[in-house]
C-alpha atoms as a PDB file:
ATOM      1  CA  UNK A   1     -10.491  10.936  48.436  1.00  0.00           C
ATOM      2  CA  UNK A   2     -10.906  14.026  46.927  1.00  0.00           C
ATOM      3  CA  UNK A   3     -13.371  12.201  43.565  1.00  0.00           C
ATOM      4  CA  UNK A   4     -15.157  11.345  47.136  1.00  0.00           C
ATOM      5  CA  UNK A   5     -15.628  14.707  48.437  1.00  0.00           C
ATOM      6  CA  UNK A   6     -16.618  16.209  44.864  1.00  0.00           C
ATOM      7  CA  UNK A   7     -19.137  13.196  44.931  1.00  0.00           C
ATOM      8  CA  UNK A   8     -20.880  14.126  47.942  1.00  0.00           C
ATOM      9  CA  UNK A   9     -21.232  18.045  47.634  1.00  0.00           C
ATOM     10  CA  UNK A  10     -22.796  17.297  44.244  1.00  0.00           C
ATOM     11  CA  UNK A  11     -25.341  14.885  45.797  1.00  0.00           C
ATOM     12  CA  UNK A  12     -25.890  17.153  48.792  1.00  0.00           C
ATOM     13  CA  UNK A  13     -26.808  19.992  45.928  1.00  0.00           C
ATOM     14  CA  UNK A  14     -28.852  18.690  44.452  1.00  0.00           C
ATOM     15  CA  UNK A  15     -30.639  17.070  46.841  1.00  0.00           C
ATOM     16  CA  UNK A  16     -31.069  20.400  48.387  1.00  0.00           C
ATOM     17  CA  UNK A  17     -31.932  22.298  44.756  1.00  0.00           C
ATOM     18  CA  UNK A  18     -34.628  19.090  44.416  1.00  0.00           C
ATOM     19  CA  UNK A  19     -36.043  18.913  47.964  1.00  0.00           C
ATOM     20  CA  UNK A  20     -38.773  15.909  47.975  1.00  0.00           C
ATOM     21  CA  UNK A  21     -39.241  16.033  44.142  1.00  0.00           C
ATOM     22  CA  UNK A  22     -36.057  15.047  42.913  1.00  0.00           C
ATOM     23  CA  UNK A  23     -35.107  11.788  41.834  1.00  0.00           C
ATOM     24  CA  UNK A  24     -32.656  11.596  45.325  1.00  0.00           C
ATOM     25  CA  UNK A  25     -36.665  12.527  46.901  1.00  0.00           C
ATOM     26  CA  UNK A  26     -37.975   9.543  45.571  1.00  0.00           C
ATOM     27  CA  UNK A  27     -35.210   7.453  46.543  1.00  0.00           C
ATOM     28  CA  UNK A  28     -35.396   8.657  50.124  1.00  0.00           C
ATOM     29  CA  UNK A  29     -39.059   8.095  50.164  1.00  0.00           C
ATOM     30  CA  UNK A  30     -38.323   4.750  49.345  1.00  0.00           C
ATOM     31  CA  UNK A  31     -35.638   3.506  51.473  1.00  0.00           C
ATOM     32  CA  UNK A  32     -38.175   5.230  54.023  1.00  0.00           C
ATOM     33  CA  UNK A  33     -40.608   3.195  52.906  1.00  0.00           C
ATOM     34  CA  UNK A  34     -39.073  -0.212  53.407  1.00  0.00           C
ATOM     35  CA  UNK A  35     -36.906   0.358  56.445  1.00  0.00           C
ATOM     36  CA  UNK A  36     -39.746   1.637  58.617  1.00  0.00           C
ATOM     37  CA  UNK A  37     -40.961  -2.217  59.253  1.00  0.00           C
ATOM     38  CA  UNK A  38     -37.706  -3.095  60.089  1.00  0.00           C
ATOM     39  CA  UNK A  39     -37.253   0.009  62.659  1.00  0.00           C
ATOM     40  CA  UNK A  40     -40.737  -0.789  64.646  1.00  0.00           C
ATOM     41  CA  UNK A  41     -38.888  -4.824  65.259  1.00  0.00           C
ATOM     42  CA  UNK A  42     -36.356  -3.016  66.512  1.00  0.00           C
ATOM     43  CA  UNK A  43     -37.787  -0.409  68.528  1.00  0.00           C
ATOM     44  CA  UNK A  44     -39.707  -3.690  69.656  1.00  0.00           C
ATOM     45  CA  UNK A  45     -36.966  -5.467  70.351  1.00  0.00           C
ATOM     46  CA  UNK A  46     -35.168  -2.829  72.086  1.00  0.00           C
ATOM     47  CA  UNK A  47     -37.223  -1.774  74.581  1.00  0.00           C
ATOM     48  CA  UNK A  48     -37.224  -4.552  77.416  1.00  0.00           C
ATOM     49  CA  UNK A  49     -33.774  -4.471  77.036  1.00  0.00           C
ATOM     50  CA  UNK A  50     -33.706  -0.429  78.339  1.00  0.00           C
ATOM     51  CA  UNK A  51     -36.245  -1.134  80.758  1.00  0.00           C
ATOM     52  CA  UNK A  52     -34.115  -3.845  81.956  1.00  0.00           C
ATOM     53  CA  UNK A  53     -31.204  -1.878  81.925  1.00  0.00           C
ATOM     54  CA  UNK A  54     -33.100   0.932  84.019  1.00  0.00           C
ATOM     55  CA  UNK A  55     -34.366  -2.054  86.974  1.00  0.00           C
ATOM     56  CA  UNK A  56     -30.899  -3.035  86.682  1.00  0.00           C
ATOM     57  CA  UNK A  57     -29.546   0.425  87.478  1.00  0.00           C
ATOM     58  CA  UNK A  58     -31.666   0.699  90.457  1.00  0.00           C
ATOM     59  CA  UNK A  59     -31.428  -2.256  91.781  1.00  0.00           C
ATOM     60  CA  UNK A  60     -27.435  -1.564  91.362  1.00  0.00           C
ATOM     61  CA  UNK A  61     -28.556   1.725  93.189  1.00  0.00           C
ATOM     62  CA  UNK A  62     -25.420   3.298  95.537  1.00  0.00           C
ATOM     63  CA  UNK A  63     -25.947   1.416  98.880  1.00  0.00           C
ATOM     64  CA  UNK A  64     -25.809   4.730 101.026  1.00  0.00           C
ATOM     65  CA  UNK A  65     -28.655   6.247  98.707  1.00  0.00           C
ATOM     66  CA  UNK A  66     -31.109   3.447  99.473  1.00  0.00           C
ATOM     67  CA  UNK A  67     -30.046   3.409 103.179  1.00  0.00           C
ATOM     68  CA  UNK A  68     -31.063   7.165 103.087  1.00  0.00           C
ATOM     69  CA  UNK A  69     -34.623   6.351 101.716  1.00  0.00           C
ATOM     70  CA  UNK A  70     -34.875   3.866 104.163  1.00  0.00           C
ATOM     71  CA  UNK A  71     -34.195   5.742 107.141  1.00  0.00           C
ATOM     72  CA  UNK A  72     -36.424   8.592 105.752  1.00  0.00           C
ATOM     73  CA  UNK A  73     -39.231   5.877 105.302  1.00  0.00           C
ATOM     74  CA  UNK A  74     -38.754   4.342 109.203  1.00  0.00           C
ATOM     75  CA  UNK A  75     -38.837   8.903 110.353  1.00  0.00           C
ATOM     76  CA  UNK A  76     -42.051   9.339 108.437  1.00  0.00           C
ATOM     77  CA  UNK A  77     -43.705   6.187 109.876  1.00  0.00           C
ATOM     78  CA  UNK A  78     -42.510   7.119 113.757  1.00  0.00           C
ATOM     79  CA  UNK A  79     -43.733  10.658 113.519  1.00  0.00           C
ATOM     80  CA  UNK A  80     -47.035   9.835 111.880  1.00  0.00           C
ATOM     81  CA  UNK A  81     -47.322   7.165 115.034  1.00  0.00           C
ATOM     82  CA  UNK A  82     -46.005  10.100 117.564  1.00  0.00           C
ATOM     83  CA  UNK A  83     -48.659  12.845 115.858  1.00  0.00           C
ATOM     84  CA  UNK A  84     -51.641  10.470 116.379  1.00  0.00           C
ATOM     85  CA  UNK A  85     -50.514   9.405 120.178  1.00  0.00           C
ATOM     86  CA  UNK A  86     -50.669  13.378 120.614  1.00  0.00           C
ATOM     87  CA  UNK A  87     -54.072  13.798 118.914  1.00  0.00           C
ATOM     88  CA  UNK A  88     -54.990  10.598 120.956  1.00  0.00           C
ATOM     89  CA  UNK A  89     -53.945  12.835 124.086  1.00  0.00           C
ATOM     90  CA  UNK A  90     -55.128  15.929 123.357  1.00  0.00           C
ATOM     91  CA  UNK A  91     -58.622  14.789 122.763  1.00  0.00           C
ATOM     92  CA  UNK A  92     -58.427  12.976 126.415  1.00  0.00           C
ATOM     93  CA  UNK A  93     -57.132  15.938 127.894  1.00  0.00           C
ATOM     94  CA  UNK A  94     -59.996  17.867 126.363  1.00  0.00           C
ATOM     95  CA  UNK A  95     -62.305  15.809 127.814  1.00  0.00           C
ATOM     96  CA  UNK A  96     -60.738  16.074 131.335  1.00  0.00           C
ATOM     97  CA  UNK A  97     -61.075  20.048 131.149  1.00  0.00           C
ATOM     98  CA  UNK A  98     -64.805  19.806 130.003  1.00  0.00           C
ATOM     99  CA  UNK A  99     -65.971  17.151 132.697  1.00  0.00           C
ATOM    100  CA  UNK A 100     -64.064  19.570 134.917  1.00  0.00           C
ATOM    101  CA  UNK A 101     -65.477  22.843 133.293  1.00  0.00           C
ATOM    102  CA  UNK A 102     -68.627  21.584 133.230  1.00  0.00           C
ATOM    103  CA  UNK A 103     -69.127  20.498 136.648  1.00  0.00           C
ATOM    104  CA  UNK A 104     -66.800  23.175 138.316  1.00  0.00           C
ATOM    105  CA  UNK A 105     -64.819  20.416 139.810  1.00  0.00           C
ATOM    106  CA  UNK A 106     -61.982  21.382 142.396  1.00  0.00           C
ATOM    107  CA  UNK A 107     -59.381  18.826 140.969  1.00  0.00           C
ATOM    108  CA  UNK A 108     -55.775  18.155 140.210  1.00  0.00           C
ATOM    109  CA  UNK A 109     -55.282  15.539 137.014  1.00  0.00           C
ATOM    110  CA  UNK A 110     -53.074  12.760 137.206  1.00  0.00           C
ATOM    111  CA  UNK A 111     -51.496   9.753 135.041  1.00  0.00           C
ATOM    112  CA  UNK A 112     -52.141   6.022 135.487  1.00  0.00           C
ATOM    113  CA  UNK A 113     -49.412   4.386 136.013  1.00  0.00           C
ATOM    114  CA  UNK A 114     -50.254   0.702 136.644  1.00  0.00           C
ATOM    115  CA  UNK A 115     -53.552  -1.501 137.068  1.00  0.00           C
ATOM    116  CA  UNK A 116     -54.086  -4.155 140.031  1.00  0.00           C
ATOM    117  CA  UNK A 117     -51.586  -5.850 141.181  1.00  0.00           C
ATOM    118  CA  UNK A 118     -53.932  -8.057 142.965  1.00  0.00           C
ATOM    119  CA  UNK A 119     -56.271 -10.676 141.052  1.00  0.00           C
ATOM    120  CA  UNK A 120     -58.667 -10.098 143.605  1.00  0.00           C
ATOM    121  CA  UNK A 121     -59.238  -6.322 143.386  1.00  0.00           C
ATOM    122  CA  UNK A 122     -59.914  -3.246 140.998  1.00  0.00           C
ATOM    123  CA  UNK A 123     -57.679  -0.956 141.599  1.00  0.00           C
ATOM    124  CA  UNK A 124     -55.350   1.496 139.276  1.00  0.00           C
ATOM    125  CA  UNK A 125     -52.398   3.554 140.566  1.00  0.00           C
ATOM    126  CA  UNK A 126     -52.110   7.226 140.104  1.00  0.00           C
ATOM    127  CA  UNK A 127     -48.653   9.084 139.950  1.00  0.00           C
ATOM    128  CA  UNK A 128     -50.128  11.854 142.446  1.00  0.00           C
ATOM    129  CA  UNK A 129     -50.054  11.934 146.026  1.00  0.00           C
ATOM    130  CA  UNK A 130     -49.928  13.482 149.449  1.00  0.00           C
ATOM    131  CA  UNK A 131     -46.992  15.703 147.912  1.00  0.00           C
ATOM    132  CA  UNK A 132     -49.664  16.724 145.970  1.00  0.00           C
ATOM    133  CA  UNK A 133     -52.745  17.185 148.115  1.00  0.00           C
ATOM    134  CA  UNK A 134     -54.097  14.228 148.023  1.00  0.00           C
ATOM    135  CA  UNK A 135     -56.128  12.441 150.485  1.00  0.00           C
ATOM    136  CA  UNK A 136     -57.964   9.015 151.011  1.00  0.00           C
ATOM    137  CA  UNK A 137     -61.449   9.169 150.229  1.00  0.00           C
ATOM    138  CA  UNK A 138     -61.163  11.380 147.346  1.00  0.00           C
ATOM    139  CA  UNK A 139     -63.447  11.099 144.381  1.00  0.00           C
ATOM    140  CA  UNK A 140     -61.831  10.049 140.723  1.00  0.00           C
ATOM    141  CA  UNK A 141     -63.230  10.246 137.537  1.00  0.00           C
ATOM    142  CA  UNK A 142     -62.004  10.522 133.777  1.00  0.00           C
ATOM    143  CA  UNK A 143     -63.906  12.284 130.950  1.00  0.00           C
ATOM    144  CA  UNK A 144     -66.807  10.054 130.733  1.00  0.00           C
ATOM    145  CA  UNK A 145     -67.526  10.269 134.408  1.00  0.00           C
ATOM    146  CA  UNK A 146     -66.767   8.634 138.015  1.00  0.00           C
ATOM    147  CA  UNK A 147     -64.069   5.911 138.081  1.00  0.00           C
ATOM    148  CA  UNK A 148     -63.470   5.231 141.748  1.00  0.00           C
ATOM    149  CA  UNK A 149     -62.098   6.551 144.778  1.00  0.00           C
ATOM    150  CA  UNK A 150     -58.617   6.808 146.439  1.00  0.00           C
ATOM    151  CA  UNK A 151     -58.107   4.039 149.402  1.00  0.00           C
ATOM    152  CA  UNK A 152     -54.151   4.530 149.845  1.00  0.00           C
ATOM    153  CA  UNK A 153     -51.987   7.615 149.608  1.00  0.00           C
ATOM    154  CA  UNK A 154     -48.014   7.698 149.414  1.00  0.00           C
ATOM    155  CA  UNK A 155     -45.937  10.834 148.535  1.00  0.00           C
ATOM    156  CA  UNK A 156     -45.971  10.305 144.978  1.00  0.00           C
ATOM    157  CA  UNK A 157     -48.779   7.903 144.121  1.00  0.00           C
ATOM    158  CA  UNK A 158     -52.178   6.619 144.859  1.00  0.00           C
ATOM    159  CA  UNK A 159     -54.564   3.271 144.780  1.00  0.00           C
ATOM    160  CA  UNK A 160     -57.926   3.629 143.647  1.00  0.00           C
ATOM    161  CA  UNK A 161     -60.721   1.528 143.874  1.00  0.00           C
ATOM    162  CA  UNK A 162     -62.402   1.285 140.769  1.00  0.00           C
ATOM    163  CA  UNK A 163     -66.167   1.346 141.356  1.00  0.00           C
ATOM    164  CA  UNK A 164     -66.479  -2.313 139.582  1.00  0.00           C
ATOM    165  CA  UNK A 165     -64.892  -3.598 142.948  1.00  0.00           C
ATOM    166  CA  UNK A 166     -66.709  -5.709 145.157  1.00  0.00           C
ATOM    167  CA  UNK A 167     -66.001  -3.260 147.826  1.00  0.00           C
ATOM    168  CA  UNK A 168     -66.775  -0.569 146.410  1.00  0.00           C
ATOM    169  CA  UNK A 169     -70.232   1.448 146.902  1.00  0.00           C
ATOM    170  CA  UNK A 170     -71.482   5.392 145.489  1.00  0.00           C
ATOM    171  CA  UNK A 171     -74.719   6.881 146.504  1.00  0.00           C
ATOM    172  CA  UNK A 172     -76.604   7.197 143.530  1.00  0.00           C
ATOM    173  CA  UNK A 173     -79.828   8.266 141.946  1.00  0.00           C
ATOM    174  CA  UNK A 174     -81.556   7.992 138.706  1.00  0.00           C
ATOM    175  CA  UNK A 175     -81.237  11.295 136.812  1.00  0.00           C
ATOM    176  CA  UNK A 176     -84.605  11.356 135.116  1.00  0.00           C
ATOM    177  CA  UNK A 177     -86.731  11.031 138.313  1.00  0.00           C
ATOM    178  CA  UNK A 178     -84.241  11.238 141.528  1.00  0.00           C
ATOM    179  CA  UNK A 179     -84.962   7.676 142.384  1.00  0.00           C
ATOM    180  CA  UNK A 180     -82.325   7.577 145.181  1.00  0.00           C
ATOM    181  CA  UNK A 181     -80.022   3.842 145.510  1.00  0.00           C
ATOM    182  CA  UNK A 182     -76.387   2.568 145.897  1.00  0.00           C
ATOM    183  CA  UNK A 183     -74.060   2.115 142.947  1.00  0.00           C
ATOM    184  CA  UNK A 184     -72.285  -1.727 144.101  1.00  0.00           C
ATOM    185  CA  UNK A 185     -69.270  -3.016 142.409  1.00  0.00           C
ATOM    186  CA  UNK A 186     -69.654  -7.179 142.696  1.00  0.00           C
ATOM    187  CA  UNK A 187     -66.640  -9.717 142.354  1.00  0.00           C
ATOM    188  CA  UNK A 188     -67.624 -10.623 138.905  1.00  0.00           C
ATOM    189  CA  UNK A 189     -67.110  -7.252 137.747  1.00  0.00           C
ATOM    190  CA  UNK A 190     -70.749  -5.966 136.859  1.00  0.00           C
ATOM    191  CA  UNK A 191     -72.370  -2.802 138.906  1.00  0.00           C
ATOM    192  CA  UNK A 192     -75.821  -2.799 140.198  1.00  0.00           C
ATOM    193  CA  UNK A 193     -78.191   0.157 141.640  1.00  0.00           C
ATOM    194  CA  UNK A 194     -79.611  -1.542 144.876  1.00  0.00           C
ATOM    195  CA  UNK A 195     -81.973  -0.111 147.236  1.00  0.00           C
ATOM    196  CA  UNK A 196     -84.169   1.762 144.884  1.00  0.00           C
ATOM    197  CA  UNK A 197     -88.204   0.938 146.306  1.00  0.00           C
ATOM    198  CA  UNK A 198     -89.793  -1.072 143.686  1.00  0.00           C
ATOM    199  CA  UNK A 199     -92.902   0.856 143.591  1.00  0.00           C
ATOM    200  CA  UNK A 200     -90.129   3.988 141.373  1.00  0.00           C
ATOM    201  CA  UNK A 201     -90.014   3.882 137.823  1.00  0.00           C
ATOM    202  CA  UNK A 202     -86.907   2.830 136.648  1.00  0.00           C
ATOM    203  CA  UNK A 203     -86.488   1.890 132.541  1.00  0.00           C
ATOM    204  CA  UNK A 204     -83.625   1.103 130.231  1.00  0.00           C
ATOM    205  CA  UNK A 205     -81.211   3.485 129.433  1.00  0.00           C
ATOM    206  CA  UNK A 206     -82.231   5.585 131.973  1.00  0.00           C
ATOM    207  CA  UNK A 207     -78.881   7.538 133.483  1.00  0.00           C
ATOM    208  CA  UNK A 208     -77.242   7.095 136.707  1.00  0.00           C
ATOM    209  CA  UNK A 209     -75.311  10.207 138.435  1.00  0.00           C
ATOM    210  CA  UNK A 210     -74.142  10.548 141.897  1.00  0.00           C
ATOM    211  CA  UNK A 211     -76.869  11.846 144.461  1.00  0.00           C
ATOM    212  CA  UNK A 212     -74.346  13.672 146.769  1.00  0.00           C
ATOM    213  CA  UNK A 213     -74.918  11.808 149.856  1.00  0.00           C
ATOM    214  CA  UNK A 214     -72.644  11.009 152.003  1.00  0.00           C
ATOM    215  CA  UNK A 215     -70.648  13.968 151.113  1.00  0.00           C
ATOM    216  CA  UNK A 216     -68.055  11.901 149.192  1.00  0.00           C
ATOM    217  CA  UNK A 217     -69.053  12.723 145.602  1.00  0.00           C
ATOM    218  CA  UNK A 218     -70.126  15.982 144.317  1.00  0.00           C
ATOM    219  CA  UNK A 219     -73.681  15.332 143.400  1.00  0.00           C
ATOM    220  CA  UNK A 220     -75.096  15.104 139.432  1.00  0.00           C
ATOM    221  CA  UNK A 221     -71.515  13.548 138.054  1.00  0.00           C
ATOM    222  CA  UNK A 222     -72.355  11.074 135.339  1.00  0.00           C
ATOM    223  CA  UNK A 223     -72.136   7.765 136.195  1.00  0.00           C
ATOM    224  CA  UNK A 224     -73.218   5.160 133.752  1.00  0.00           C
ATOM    225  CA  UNK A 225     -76.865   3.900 132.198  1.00  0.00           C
ATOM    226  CA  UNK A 226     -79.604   1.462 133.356  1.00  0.00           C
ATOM    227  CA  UNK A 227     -78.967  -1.680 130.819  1.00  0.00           C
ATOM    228  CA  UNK A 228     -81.270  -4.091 133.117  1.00  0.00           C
ATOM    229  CA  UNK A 229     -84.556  -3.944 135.200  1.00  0.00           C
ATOM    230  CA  UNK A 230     -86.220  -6.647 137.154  1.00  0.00           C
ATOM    231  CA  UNK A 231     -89.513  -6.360 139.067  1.00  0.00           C
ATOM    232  CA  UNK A 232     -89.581  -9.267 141.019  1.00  0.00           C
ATOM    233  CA  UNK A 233     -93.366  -9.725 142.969  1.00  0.00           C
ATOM    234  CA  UNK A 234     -93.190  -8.770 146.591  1.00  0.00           C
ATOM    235  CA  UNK A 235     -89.450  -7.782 146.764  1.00  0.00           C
ATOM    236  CA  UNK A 236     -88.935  -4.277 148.086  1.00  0.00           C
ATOM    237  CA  UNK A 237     -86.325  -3.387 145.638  1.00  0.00           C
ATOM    238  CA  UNK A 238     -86.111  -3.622 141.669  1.00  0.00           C
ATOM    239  CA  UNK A 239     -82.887  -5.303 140.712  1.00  0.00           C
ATOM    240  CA  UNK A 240     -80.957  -2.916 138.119  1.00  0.00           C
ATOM    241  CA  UNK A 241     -78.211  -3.477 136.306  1.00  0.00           C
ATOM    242  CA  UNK A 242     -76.033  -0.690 134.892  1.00  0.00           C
ATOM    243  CA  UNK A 243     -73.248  -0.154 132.755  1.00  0.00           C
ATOM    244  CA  UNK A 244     -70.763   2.670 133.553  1.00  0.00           C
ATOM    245  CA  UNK A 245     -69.266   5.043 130.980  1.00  0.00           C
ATOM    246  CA  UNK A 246     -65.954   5.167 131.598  1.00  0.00           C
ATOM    247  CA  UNK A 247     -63.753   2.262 130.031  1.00  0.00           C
ATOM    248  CA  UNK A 248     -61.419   1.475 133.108  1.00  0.00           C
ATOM    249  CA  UNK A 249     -59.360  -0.780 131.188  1.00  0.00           C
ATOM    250  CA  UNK A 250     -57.681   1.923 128.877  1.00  0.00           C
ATOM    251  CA  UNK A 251     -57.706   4.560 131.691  1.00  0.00           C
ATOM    252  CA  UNK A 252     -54.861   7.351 131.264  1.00  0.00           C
ATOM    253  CA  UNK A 253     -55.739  10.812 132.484  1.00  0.00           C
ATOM    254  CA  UNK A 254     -57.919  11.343 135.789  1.00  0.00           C
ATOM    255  CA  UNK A 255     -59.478  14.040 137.800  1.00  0.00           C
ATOM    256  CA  UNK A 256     -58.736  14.258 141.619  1.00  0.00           C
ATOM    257  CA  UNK A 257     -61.510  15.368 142.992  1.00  0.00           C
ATOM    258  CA  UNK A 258     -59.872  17.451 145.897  1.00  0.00           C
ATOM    259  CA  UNK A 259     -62.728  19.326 147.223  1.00  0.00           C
ATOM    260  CA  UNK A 260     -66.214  19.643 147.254  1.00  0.00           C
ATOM    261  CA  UNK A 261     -68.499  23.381 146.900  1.00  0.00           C
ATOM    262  CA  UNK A 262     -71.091  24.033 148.841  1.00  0.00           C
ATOM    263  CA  UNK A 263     -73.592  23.657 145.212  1.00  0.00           C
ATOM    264  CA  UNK A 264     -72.140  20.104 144.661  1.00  0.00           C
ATOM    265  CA  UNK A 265     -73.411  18.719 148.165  1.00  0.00           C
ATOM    266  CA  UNK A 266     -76.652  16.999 148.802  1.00  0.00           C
ATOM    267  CA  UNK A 267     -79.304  19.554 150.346  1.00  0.00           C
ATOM    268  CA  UNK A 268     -81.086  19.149 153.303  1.00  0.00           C
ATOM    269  CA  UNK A 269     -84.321  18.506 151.450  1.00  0.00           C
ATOM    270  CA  UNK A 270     -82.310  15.245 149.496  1.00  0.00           C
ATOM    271  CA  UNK A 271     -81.096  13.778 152.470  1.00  0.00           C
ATOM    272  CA  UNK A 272     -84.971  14.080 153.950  1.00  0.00           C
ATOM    273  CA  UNK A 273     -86.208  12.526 150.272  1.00  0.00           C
ATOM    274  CA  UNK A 274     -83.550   9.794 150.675  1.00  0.00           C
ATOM    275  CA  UNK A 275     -84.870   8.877 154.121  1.00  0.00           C
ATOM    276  CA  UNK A 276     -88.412   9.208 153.113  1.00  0.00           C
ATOM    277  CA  UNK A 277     -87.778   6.599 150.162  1.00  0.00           C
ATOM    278  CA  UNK A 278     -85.440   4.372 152.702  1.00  0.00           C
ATOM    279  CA  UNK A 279     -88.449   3.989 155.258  1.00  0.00           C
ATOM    280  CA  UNK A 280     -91.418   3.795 153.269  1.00  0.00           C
ATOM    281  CA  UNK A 281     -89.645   0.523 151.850  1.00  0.00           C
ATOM    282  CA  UNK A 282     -87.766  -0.651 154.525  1.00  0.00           C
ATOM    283  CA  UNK A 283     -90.041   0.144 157.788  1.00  0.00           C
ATOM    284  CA  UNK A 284     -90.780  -3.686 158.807  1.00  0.00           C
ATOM    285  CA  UNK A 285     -87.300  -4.760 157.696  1.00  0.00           C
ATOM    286  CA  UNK A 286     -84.213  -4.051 160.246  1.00  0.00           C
ATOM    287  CA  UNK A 287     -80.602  -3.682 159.315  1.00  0.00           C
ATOM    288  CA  UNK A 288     -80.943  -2.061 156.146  1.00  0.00           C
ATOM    289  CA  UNK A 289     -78.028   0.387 154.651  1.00  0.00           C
ATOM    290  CA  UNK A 290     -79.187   3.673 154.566  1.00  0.00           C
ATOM    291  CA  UNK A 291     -79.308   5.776 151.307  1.00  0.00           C
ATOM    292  CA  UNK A 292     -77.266   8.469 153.048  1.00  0.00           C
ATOM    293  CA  UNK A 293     -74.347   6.418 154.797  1.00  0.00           C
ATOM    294  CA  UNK A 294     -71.180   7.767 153.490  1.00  0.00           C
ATOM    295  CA  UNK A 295     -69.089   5.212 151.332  1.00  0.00           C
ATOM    296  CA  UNK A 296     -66.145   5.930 154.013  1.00  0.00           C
ATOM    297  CA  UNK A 297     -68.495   4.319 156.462  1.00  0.00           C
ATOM    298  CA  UNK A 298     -68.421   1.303 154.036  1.00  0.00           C
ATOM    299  CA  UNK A 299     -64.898   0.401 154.374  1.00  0.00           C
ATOM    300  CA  UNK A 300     -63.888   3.421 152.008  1.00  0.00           C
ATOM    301  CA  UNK A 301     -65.738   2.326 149.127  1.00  0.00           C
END
């Protein structure tokens, strides 16, 4: 043991006294030399079996750990889904305070709650109603514009006719030249502007507001735009077609329209332009709706 001790101190010194030089350098060097082929199989070799041993060490993961990530994963996903319902919101309700800004509409907003429950109307229910003001008759409208009308009140809710139902009916006017009509719903769902003279200019994409007749509507609220026109020869009324803005399928938020100023009524001077219009195309044919009947007087339309 102790020849073996003596041994190795004298190697170590003079490897040390030497350095690289020294026959023990060389001999080093060499060994170097030759093993280093032998070291890259191995490091070769090796390696899959650490990765390996690293996929086996998470898949072997504590059970609780990966539970954890889990339910952290399912929290981020439901919060991403709850911030863009409220951005979805917000930008509704945004649009609710404009149209109402805007138009300095006396309103109250309310949620819809269901859609028809009858195949053979267009109606939506509100959660507003007489406990909240609310009153058959009144105007509704969302962001985009008119939507309908209320035709049945209870304490807490309301029905309103959609303006694509057959019963329904809005004085209306062309906004670009006051070419006065009525805004029908039809049973197949479409909406035309009827009693507007054929002799008026009427073109596509041309928008349709409320006139303010009838005192139901506060007149100038956006309605929808001319997609159709038809002249037909020796008919006393073109035959538009018009598409509204609002999307009354995906309806949410509404305005109430609870009262109307004394700015949003029709003046004197439209009532006397709607007449004029009414009997210089209509003077030789009886039992024509006039331009200024109110939509009440239509069955509530």
């Amino acid at each position: 043991m102790i020849i073996l001790i003596v041994l190795s101190l004298s190697i170590f010194t003079m490897s040390v006294r030497s350095g690289d030089t020294g026959v023990l350098g060389l001999l080093r060097s060499g060994f170097t030399t030759v093993a280093t082929p032998f070291r890259a199989v191995g490091s070769a070799v090796t390696a899959p079996i650490y990765g390996l041993g690293n996929i086996f060490a998470n898949l072997t993961a504590d059970q609780a750990t990966l539970s954890e990530l889990r339910d952290q994963n399912e929290a981020l996903r439901q919060r991403n889904v709850e911030l863009e319902e409220k951005a979805l919101m917000a930008d509704r309700l945004a649009a609710l305070m404009e149209i109402q800004s805007t138009y300095n509409l006396q309103s109250i907003a309310a949620k819809v709650i269901s859609g028809s429950t009858d195949s053979w109307a267009s109606t939506v229910t509100i959660d507003k109603g007489s406990a909240a003001g609310l009153a058959v008759g009144m105007p509704v409208l969302d962001g985009t514009g008119v939507i309908g009308q209320i035709i049945s009140v209870a304490p807490n809710s309301s029905v309103v006719r959609l303006i694509y139902d057959e019963n329904s009916s809005v004085p209306a006017m062309i906004q670009s030249n006051r070419a006065q009509g009525m805004l029908n719903g039809s049973a197949s769902g479409g909406l035309t502007l009827d009693l507007v003279r054929s002799d008026l200019n009427a073109e596509i994409d041309n928008i349709v507001v409320t006139s303010g007749l009838g005192g139901v509507y506060p007149k100038g609220l956006p309605i929808g735009r001319i997609t159709i026109v038809e002249r037909n020869p020796g008919a006393l009324y073109l035959e538009i077609s018009v598409e509204a803005f609002a999307r009354v399928q995906s309806l949410e938020e509404v305005l109430v329209i609870t009262s109307l100023t004394d700015e949003q009524r029709a003046t004197e001077e439209d009532i006397a332009e709607a007449d004029a219009q009414e009997m210089s195309a209509v003077s030789n044919v009886p039992e024509v709706q006039t331009l200024a009947q109110s939509p009440d007087e239509e069955g509530e339309g």
